[in-house]
C-alpha atoms as a PDB file:
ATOM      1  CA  UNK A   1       0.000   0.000   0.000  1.00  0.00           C
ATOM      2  CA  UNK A   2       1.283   3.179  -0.952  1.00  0.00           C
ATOM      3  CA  UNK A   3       2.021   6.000   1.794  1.00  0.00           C
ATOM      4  CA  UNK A   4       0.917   9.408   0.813  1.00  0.00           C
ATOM      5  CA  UNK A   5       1.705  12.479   2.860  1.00  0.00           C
ATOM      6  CA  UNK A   6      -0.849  15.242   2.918  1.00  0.00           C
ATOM      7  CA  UNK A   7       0.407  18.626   3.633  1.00  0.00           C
ATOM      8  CA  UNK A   8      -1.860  21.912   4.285  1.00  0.00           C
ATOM      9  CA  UNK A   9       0.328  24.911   2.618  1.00  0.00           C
ATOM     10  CA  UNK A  10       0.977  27.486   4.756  1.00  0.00           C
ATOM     11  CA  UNK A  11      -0.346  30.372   3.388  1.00  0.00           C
ATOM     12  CA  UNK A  12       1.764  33.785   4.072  1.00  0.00           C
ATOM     13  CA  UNK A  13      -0.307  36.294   5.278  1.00  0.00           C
ATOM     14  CA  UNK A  14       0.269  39.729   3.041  1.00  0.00           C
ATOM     15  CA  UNK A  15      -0.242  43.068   4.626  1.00  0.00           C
ATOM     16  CA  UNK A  16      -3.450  44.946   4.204  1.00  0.00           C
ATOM     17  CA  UNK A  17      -2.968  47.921   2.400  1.00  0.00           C
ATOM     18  CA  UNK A  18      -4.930  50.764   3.627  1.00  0.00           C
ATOM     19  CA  UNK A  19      -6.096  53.115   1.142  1.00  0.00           C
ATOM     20  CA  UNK A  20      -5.425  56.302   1.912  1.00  0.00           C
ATOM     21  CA  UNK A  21      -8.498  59.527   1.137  1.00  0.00           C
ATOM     22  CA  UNK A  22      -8.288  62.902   1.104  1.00  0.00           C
ATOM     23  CA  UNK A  23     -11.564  64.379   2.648  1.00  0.00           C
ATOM     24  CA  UNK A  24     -12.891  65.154  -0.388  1.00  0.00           C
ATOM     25  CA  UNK A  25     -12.122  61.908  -2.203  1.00  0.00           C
ATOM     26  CA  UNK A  26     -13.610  60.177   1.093  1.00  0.00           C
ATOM     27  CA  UNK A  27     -17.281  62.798   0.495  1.00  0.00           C
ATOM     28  CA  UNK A  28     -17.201  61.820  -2.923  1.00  0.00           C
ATOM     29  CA  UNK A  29     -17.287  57.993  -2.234  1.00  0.00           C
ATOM     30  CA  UNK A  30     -19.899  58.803   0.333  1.00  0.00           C
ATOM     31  CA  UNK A  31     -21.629  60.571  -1.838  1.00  0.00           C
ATOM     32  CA  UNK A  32     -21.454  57.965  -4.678  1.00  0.00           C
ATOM     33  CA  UNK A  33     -22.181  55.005  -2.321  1.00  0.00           C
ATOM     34  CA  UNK A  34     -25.651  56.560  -1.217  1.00  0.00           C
ATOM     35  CA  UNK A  35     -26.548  58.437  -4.668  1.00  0.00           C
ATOM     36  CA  UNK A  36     -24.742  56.265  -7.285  1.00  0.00           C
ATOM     37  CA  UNK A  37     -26.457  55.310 -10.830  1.00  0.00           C
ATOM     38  CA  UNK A  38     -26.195  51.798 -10.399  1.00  0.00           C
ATOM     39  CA  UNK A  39     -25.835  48.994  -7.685  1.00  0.00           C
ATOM     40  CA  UNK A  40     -22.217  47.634  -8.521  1.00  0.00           C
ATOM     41  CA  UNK A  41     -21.016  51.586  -8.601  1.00  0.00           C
ATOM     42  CA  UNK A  42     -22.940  52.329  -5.000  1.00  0.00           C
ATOM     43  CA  UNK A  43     -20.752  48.799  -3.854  1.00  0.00           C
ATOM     44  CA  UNK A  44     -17.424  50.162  -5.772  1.00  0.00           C
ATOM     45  CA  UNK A  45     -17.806  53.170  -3.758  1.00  0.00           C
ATOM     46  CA  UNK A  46     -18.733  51.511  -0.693  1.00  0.00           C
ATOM     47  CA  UNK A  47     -15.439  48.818  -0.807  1.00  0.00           C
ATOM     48  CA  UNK A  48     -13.092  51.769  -1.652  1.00  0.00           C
ATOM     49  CA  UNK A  49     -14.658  52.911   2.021  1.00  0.00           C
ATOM     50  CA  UNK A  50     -13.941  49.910   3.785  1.00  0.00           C
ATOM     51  CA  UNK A  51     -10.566  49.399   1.974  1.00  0.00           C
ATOM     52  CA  UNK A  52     -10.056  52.990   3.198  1.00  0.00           C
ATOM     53  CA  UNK A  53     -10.611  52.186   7.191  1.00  0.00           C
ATOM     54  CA  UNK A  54      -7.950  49.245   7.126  1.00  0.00           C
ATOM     55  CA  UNK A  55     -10.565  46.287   5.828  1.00  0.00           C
ATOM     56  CA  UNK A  56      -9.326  43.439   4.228  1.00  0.00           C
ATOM     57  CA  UNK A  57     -10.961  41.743   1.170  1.00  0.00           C
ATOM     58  CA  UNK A  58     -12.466  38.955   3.360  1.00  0.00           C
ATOM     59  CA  UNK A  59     -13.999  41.400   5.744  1.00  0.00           C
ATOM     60  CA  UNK A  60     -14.757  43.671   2.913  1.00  0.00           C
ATOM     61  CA  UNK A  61     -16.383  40.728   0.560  1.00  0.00           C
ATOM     62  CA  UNK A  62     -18.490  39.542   3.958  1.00  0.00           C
ATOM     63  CA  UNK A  63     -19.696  42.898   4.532  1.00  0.00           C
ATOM     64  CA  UNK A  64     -21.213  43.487   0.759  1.00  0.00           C
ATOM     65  CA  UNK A  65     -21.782  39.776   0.756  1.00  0.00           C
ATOM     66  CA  UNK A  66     -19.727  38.988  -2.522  1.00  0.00           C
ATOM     67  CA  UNK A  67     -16.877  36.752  -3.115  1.00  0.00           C
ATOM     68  CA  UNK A  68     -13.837  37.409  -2.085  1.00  0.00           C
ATOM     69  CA  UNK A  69     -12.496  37.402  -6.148  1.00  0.00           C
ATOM     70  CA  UNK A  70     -14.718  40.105  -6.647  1.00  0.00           C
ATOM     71  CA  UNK A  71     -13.954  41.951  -4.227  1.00  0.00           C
ATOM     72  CA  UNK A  72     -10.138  41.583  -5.282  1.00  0.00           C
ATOM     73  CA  UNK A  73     -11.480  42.257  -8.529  1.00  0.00           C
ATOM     74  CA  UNK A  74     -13.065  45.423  -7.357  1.00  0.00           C
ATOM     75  CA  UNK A  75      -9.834  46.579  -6.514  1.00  0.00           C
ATOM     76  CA  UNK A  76      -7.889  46.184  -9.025  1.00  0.00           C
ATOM     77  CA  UNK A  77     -10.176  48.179 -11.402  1.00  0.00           C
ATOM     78  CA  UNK A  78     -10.841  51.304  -9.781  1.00  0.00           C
END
């Protein structure tokens, strides 16, 4: 019988990166999160927010209760 060894990966946690707002960017998102045209723009706005007060994609993607892919996703095309 053959032995096989089963390993979990240890996964290397990366820093958050806190986006950083000037107080107008931060009204604007506000602004665009409660006003916006659509429902992905109002979450856009709203995960540029979080992202903003030191939220990591997880915590972000639980809080708008989306994947956390498209909430990486998100991020990478704003």
């Amino acid at each position: 019988m053959a032995h096989f060894s089963f390993y979990r990966k240890s996964r290397i946690m990366k820093p958050i990166i806190v986006l950083e707002l000037s107080e107008v960017d931060r009204l604007k998102l506000e602004k665009g999160y409660h006003n916006g045209p659509t429902h992905s723009f109002r979450i856009r706005c709203k995960s540029m927010l979080l992202k903003s007060e030191g939220k990591s994609a997880p915590q972000i993607a639980e809080m708008l209760e989306v994947t956390v892919p498209t909430c990486l996703h998100m991020g990478e095309t704003l």
